[in-house]
Protein backbone atom coordinates (compact mmCIF):
# COMPACT_ATOMS: atom_id res chain seq x y z
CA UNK A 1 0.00 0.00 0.00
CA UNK A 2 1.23 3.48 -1.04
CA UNK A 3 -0.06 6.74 -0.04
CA UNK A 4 1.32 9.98 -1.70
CA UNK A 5 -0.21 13.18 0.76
CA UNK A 6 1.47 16.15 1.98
CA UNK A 7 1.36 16.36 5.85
CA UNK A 8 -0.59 19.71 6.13
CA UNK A 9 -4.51 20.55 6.11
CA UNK A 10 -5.29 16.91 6.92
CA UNK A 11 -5.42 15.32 3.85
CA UNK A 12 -3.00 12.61 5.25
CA UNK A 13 -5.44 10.98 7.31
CA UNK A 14 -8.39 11.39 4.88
CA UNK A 15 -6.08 9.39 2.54
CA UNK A 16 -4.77 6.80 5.02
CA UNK A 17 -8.44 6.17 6.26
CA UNK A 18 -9.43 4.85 2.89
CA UNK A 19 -6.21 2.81 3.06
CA UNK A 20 -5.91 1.18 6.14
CA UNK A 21 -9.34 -0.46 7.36
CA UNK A 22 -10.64 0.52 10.90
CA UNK A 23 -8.70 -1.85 13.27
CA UNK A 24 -6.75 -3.37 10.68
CA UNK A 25 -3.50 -4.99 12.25
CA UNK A 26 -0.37 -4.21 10.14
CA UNK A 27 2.35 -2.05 9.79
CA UNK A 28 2.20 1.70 7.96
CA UNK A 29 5.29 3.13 6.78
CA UNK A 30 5.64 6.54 6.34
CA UNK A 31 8.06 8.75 4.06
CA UNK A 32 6.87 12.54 4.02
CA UNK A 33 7.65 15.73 5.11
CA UNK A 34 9.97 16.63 2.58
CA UNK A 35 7.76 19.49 0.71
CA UNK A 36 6.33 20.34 4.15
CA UNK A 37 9.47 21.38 5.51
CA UNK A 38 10.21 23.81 2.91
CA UNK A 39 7.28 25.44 3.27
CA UNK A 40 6.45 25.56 6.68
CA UNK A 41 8.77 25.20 10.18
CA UNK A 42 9.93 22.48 11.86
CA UNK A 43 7.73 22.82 15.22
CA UNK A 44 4.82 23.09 12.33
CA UNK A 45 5.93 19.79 10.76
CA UNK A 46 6.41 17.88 13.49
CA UNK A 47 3.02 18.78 14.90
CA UNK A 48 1.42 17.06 11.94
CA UNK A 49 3.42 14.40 12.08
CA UNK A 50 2.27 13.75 15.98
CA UNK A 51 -1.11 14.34 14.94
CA UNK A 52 -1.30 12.03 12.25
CA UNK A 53 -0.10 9.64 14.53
CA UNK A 54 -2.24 9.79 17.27
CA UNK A 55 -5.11 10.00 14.82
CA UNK A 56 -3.98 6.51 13.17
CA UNK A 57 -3.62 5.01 16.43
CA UNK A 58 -7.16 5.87 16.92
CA UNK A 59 -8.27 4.63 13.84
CA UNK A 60 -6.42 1.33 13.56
CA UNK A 61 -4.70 1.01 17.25
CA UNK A 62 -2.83 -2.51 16.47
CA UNK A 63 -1.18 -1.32 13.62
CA UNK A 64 2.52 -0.05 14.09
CA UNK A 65 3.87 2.80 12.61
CA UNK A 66 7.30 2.91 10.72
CA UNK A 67 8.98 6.34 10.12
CA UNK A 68 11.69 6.61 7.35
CA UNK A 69 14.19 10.02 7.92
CA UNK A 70 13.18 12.83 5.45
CA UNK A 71 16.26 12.47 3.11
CA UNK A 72 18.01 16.02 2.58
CA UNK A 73 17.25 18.17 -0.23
CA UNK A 74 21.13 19.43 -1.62
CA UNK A 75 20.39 22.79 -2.76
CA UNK A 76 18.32 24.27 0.26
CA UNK A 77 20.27 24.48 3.56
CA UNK A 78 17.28 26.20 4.95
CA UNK A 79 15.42 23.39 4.25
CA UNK A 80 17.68 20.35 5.17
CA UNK A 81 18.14 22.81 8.87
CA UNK A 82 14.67 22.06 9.17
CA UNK A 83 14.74 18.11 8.26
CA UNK A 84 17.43 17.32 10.21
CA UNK A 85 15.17 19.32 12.91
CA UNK A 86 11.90 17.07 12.05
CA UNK A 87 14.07 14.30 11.99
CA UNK A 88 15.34 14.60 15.26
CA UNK A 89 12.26 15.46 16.81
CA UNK A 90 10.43 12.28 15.56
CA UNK A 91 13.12 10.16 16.50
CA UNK A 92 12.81 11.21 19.99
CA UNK A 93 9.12 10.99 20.32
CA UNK A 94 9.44 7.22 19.07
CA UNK A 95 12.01 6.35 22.13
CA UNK A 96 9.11 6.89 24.07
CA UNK A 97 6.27 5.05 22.23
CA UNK A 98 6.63 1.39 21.23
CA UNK A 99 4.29 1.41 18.62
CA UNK A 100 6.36 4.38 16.47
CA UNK A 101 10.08 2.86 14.98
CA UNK A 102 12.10 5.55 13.39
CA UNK A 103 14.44 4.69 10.97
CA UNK A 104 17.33 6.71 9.60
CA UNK A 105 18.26 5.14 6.23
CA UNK A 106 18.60 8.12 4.04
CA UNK A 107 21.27 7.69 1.09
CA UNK A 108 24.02 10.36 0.60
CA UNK A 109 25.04 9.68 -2.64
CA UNK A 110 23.10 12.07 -4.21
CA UNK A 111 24.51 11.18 -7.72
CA UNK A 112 23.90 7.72 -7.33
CA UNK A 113 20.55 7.44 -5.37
CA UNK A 114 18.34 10.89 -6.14
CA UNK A 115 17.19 12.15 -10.03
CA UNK A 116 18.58 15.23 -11.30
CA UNK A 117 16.41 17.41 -9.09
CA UNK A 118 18.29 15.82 -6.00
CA UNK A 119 15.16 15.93 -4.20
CA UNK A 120 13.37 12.25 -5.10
CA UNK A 121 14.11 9.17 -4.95
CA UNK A 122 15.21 7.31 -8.61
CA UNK A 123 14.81 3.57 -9.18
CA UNK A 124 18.55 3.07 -7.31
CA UNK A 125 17.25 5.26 -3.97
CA UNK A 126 13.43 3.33 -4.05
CA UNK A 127 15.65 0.01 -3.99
CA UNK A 128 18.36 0.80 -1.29
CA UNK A 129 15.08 2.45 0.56
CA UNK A 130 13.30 -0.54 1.00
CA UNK A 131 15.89 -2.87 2.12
């Protein structure tokens, strides 16, 4: 199951509730943030990404939730300031909660895993991702 959804306004959990049934045991990964960090802050971000969270574990509250690292984006410091921020913050609030894993496995070989915009994923990042 794949979900594409930007975290603000709530349309993340309009999507995911069509996705994942009510009570439905399993595991939902998430990879977003990206675009939300460059346009809004970090605190911002994160919010969303604790509310979506709470709001799945109401929804479906045996499923487990899997958080991939927001990989960098090379050309915006501004931006990657506020991902590493995001990062950091989520990582934290899944020490504390054994239902949340965080996992940092964001490529740096931005020739080699990213397209030419350095921002997504190509075939070569998609793989090493889901290993």
């Amino acid at each position: 199951m794949s979900c594409l959804c930007r975290l603000q306004n709530n349309t993340y959990f309009i999507q995911i509730e069509t996705i994942v049934p009510k009570l439905f045991s399993c595991t939902v990964t998430f990879l977003c943030g990206g675009n939300d960090c460059a346009d809004s802050d970090s605190e911002h971000v994160t919010g969303e990404y604790e509310e979506m969270m709470r709001k799945l574990k109401q929804h479906a509250p045996k499923c487990k939730i899997v958080v991939v690292a927001i990989p960098p984006r090379r050309r915006d410091q501004t931006v990657n300031h506020r991902i590493r921020q995001v990062n950091h913050n989520i990582h934290y609030l899944a020490q504390f909660d054994s239902e949340i894993s965080f996992i940092e496995n964001v490529p740096h070989d931005f020739n080699v895993h990213f397209r030419k915009d350095l921002t997504h994923f190509n075939e070569h990042g998609k793989q090493m991702l889901a290993k």
